[in-house]
C-alpha atoms as a PDB file:
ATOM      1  CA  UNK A   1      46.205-100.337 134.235  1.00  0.00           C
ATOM      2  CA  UNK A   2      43.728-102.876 136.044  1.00  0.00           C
ATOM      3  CA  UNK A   3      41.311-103.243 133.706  1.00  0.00           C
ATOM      4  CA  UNK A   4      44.086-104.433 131.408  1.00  0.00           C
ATOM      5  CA  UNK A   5      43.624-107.717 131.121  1.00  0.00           C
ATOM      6  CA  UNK A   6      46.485-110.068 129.644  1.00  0.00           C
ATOM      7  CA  UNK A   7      46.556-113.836 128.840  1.00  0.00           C
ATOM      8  CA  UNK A   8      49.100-116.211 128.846  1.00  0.00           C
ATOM      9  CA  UNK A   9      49.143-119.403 126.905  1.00  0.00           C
ATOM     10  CA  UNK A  10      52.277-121.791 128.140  1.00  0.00           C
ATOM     11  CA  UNK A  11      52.099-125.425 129.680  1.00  0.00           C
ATOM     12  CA  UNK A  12      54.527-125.006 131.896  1.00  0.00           C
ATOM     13  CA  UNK A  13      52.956-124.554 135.053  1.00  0.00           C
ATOM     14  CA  UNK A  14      56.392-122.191 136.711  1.00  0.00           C
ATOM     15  CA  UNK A  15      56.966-120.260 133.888  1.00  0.00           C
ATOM     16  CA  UNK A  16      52.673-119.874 134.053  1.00  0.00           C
ATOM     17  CA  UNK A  17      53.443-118.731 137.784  1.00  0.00           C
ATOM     18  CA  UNK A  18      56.334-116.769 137.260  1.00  0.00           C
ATOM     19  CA  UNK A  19      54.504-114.827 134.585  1.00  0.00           C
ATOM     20  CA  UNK A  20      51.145-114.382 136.552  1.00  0.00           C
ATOM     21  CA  UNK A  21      53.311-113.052 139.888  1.00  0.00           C
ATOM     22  CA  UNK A  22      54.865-110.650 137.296  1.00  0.00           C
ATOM     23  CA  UNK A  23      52.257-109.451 135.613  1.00  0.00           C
ATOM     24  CA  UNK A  24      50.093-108.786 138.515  1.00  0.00           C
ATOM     25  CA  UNK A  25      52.394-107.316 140.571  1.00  0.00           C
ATOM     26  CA  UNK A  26      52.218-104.492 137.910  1.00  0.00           C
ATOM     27  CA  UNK A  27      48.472-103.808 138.341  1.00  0.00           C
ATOM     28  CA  UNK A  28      47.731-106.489 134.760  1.00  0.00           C
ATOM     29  CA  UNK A  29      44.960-109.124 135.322  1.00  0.00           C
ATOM     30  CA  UNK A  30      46.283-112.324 134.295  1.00  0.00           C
ATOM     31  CA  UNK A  31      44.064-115.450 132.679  1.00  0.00           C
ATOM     32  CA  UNK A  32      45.773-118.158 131.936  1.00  0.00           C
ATOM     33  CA  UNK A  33      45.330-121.627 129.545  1.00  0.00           C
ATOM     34  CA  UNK A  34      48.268-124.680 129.653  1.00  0.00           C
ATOM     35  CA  UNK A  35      46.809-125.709 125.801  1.00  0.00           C
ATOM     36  CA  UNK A  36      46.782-124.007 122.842  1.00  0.00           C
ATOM     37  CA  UNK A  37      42.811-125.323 121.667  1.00  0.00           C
ATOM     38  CA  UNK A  38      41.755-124.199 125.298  1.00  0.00           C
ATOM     39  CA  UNK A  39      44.061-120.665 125.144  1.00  0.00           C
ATOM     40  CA  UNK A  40      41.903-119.730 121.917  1.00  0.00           C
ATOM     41  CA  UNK A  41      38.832-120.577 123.508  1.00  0.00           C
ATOM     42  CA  UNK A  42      39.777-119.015 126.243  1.00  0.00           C
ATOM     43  CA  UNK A  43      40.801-115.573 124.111  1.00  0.00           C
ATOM     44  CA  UNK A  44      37.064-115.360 123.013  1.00  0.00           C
ATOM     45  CA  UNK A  45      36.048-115.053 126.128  1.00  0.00           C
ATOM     46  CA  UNK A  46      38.182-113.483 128.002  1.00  0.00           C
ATOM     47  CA  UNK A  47      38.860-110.605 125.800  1.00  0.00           C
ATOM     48  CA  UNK A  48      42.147-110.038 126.513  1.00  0.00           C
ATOM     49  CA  UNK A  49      44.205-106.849 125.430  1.00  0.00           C
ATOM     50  CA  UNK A  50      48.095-109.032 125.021  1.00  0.00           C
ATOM     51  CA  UNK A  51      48.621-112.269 124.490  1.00  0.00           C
ATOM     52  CA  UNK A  52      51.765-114.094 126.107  1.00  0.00           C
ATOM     53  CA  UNK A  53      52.279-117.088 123.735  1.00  0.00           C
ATOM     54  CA  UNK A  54      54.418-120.321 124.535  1.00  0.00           C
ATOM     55  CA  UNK A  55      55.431-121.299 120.677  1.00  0.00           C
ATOM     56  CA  UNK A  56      56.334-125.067 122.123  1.00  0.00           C
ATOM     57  CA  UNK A  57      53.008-126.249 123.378  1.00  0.00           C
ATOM     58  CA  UNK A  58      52.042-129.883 123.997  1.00  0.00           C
ATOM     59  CA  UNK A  59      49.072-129.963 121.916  1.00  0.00           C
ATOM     60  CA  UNK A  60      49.307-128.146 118.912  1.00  0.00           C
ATOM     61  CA  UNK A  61      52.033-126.004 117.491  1.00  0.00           C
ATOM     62  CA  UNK A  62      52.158-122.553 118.826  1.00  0.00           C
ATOM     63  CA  UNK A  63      52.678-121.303 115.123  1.00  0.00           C
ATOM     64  CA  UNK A  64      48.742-122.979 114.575  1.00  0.00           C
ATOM     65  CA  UNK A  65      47.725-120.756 117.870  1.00  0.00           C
ATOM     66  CA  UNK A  66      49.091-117.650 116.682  1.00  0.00           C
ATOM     67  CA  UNK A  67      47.073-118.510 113.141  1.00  0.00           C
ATOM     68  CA  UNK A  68      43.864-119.074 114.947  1.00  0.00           C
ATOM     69  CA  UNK A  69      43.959-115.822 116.447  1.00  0.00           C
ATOM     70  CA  UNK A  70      44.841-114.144 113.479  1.00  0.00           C
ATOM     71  CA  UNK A  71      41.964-115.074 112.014  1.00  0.00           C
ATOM     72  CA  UNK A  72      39.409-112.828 113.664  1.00  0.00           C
ATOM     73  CA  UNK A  73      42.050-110.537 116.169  1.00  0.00           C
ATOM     74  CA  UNK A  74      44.966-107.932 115.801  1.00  0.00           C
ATOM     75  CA  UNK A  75      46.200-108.107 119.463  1.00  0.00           C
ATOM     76  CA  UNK A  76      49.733-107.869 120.322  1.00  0.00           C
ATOM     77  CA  UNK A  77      50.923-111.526 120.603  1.00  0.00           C
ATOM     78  CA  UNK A  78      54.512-111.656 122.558  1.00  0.00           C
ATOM     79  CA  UNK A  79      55.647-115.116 121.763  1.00  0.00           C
ATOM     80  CA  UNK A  80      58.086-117.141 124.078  1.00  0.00           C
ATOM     81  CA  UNK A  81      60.290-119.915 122.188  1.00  0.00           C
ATOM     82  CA  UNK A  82      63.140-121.572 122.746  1.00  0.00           C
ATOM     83  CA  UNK A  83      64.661-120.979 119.434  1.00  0.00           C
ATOM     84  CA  UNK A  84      66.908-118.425 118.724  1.00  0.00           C
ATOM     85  CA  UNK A  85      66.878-120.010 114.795  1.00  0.00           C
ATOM     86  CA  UNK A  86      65.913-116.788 112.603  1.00  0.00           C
ATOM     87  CA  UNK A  87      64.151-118.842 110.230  1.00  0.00           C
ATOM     88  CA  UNK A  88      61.696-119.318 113.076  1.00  0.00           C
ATOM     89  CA  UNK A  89      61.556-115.586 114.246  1.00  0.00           C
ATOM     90  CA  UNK A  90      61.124-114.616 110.534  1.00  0.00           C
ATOM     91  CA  UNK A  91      57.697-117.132 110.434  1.00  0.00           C
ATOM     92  CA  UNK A  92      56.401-115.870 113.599  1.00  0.00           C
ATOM     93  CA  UNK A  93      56.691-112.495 112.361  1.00  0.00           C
ATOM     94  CA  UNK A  94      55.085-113.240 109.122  1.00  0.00           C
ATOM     95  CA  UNK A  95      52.064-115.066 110.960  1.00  0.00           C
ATOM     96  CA  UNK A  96      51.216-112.138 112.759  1.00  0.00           C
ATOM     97  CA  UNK A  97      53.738-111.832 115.936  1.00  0.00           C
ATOM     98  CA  UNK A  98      54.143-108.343 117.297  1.00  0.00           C
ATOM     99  CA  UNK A  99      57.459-109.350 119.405  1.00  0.00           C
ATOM    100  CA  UNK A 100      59.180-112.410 120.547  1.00  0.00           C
ATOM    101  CA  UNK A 101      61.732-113.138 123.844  1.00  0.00           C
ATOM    102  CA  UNK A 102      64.226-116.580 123.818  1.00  0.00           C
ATOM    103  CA  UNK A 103      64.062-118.499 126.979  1.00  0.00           C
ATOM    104  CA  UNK A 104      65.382-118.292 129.251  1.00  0.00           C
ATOM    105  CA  UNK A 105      64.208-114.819 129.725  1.00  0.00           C
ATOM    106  CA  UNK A 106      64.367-111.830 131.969  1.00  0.00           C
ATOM    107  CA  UNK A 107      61.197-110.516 134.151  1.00  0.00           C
ATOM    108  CA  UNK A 108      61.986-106.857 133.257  1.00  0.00           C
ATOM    109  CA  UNK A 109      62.754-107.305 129.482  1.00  0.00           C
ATOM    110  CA  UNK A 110      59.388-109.100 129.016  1.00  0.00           C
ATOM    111  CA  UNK A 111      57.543-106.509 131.264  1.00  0.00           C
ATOM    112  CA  UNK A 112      59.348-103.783 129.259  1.00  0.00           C
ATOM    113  CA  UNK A 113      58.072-105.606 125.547  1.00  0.00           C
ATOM    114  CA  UNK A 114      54.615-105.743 127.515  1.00  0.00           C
ATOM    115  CA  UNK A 115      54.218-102.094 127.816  1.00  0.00           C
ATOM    116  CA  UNK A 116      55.271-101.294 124.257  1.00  0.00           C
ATOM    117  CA  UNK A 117      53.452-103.553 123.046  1.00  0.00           C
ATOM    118  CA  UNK A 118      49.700-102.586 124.762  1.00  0.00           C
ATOM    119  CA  UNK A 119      51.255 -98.830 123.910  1.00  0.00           C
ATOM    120  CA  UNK A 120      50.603 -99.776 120.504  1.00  0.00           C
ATOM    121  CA  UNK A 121      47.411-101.575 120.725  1.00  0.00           C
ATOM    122  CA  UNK A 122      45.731 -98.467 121.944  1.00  0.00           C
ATOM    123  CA  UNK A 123      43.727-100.255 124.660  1.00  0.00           C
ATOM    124  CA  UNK A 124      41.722-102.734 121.893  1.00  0.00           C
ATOM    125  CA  UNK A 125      40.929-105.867 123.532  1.00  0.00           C
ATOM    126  CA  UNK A 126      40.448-109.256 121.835  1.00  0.00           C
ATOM    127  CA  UNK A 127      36.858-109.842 120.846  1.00  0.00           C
ATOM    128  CA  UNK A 128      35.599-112.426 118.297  1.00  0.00           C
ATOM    129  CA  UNK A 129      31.556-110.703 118.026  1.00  0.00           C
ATOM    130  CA  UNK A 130      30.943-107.968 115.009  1.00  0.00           C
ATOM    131  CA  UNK A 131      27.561-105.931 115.442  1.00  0.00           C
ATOM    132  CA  UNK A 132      25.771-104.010 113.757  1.00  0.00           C
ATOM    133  CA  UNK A 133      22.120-103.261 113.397  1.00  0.00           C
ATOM    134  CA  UNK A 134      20.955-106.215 111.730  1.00  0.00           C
ATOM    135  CA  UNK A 135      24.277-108.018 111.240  1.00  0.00           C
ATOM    136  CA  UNK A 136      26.266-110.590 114.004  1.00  0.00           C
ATOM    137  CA  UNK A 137      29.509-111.817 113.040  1.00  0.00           C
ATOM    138  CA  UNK A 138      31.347-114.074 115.402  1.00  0.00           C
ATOM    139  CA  UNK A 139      35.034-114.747 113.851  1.00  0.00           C
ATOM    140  CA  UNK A 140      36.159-117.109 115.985  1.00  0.00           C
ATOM    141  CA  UNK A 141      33.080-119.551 115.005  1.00  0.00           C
ATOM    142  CA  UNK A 142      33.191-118.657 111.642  1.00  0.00           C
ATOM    143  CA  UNK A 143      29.441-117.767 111.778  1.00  0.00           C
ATOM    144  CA  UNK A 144      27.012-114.748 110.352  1.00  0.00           C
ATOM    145  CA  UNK A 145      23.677-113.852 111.158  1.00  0.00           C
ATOM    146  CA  UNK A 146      21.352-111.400 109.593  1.00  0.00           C
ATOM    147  CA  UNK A 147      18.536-110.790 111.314  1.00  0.00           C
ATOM    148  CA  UNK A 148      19.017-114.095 113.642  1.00  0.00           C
ATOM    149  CA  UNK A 149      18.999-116.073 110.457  1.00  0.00           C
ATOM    150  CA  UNK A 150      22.332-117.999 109.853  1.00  0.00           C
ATOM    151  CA  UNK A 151      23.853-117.303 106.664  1.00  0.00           C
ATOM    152  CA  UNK A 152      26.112-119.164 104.542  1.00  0.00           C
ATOM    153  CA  UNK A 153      29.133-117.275 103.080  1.00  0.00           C
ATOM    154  CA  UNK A 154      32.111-118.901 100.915  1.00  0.00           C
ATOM    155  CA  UNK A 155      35.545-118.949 102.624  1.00  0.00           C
ATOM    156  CA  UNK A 156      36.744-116.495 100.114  1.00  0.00           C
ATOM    157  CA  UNK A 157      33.464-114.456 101.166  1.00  0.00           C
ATOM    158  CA  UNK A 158      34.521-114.889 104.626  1.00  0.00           C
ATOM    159  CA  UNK A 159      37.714-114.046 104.370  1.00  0.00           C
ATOM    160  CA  UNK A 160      37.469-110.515 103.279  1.00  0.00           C
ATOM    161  CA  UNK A 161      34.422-110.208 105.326  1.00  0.00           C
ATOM    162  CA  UNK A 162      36.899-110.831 108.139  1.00  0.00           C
ATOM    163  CA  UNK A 163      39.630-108.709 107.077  1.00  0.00           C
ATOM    164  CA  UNK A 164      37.173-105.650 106.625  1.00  0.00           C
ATOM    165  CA  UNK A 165      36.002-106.471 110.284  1.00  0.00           C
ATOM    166  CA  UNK A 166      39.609-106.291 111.462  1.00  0.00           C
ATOM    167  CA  UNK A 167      39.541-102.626 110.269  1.00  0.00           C
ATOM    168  CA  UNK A 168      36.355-101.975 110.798  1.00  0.00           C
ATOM    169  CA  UNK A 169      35.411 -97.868 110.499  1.00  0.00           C
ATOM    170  CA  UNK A 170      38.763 -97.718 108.461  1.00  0.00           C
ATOM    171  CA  UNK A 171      39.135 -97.419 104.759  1.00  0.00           C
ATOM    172  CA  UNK A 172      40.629-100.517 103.375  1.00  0.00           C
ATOM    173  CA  UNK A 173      42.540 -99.892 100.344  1.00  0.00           C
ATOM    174  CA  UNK A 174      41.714-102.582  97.653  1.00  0.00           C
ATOM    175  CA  UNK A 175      45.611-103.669  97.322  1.00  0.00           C
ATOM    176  CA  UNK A 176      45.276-104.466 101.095  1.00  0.00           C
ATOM    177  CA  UNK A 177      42.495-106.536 100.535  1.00  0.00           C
ATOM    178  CA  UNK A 178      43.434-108.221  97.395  1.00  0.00           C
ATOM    179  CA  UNK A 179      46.919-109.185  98.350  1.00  0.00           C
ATOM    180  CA  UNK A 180      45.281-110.489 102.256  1.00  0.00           C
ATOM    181  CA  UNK A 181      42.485-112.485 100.557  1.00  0.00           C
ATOM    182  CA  UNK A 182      44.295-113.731  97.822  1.00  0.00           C
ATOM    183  CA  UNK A 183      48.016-112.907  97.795  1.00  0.00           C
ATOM    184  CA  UNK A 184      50.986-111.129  96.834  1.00  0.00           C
ATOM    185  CA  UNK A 185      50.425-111.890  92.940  1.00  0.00           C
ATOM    186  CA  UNK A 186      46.504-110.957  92.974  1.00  0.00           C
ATOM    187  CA  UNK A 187      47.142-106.923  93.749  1.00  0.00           C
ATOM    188  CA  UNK A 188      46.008-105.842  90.576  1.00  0.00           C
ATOM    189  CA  UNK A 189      43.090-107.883  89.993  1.00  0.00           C
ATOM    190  CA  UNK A 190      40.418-105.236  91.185  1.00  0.00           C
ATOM    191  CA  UNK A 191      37.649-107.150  89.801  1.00  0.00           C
ATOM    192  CA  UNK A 192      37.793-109.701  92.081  1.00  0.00           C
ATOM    193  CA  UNK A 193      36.900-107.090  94.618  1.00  0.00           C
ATOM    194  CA  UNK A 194      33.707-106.136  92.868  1.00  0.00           C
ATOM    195  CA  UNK A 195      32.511-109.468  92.595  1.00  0.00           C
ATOM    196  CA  UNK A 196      33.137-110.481  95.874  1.00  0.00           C
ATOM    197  CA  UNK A 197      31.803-107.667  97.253  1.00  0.00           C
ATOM    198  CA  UNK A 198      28.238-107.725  95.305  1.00  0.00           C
ATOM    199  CA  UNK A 199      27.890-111.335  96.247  1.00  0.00           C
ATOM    200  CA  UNK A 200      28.620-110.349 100.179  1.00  0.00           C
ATOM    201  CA  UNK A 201      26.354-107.134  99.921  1.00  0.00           C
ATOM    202  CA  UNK A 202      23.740-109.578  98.278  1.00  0.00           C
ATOM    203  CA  UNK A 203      24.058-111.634 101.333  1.00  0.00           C
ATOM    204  CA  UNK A 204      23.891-109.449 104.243  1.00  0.00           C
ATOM    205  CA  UNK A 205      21.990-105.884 102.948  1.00  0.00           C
ATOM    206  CA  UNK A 206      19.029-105.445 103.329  1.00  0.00           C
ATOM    207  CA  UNK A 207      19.122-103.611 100.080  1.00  0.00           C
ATOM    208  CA  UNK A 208      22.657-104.681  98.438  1.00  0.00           C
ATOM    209  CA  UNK A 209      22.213-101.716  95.628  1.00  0.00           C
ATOM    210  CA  UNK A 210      21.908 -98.933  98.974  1.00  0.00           C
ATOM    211  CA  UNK A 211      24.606-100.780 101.317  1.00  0.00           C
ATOM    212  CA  UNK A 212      24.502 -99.632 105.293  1.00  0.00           C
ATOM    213  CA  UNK A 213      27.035-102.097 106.166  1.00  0.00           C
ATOM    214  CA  UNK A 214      29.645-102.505 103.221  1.00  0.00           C
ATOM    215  CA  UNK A 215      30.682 -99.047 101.850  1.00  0.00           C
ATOM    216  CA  UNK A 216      32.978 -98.209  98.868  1.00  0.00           C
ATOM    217  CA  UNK A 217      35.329 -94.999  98.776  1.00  0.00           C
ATOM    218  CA  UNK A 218      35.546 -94.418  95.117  1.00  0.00           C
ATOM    219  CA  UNK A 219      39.604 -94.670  94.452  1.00  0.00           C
ATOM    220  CA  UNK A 220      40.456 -95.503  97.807  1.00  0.00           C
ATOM    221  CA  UNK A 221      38.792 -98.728  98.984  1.00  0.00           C
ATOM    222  CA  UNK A 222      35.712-100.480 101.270  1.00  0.00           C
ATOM    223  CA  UNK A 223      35.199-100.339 104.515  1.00  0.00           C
ATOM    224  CA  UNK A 224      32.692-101.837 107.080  1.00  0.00           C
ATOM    225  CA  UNK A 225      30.716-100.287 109.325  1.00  0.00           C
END
C-alpha cells in the first residue's frame, strides 16, 4: 500500500489537508496541485495510480482536467463537486469519471470509493511515455519519435494511435476503435480503419508491409505492442 501513490487536484487548501491527513494515514502517498494546468502536469510526472479531482477549480473547469487526462490515461479519477445536478454526474461519467462524492463529504465514504476504485485499476499507474524498440510516444505532449526523429502524425492518426496505446498488448476490436476515433455513427465504416492504419504503419515501421509495432487479428481487431 505505500508505493501507492495518489494525487489530489483541489484549490482549497483544507479540503487539500484534510485529504492528504486521510490518505496518508492509510499508508497512500499523497501529491498534491491547487490548479488544474499544474495537476496535469503534475500527473505526468508523478505517475500517480488515483486521481482525487476538485470539478470547481479556479482556473479551468474540472470537466477540461478530467479531458486532458483522458487523453493519454485510464486511471481511476474520483471527482469531488458540489453538484448533486444529475445532468452533471451523467457528463462526468461520460468524460471518463470512475466515481464521484457531493461535498460536503465523509472521510470514510471517500476512503471506502478509494479502495474500490485502485481494486479495479489493478495497480496501473498514470504514465504519459509509450516504448518500444524504436518507437517513443509521449501522450501528454502529443509527440512521436522513431528512432529520435520527431514525426508528424494527423490528429485523427493520433488519436487512434492513442487509443491503441491505452490498451496496449490487448486486442482492440475495430467497433471500439471506430466509434472512439470517430463516433457512435462511424461503427461500421471498417475502411477507415485500414486506411488509417497503413498511413500510421507507413509512419512508424520500419517495414509498414511486416509491422512489429501495429498488429492486426484477422476478425477481431489491432493491437499495439
Amino acid at each position: 500500500m505505500s508505493e501507492t501513490r495518489i494525487l489530489v487536484i483541489d484549490d482549497e487548501a483544507a479540503i487539500r489537508n484534510l485529504l492528504r491527513a486521510s490518505l496518508t494515514n492509510q499508508g497512500f502517498k499523497v501529491g498534491e496541485s491547487e490548479t488544474g494546468q499544474g495537476g496535469l502536469d503534475k500527473a505526468a510526472e508523478y505517475h500517480p495510480h488515483l486521481i482525487i479531482l476538485d470539478l470547481g477549480l479556479r482556473d479551468m473547469n474540472g470537466l477540461d482536467v478530467l479531458k486532458g487526462l483522458r487523453r493519454w490515461t485510464t486511471i481511476p479519477v474520483i471527482i469531488l463537486t458540489v453538484s448533486d445536478d444529475e445532468a452533471t454526474k451523467v457528463a462526468l461519467l461520460d468524460a471518463g469519471a470512475d466515481d464521484y462524492l457531493t461535498k460536503p463529504f465523509g472521510t470514510p465514504e471517500l476512503l471506502a470509493r478509494v479502495r474500490v476504485s485502485l481494486r479495479h485499476n489493478n495497480a496501473n499507474e498514470a504514465t504519459p511515455l509509450f516504448l518500444s524498440g524504436d518507437l517513443e510516444i509521449d501522450l501528454n505532449k502529443r509527440q512521436v519519435k522513431v528512432r529520435g526523429e520527431l514525426i508528424k502524425l494527423t490528429a485523427t492518426e493520433f488519436e487512434l494511435l492513442s487509443v491503441l496505446i491505452r490498451n496496449h498488448g490487448k486486442v482492440v476490436p475495430q467497433t471500439l476503435l471506430l466509434t472512439s476515433v470517430w463516433g457512435k455513427n462511424a461503427a461500421d465504416q471498417t475502411h477507415y480503419l485500414r486506411i488509417y492504419v497503413a498511413q500510421l504503419r507507413k509512419k512508424l515501421e520500419a517495414d509498414s508491409s511486416n509491422p512489429i509495432h501495429i498488429l492486426t487479428d484477422p476478425g477481431l481487431g489491432y493491437r499495439i505492442v
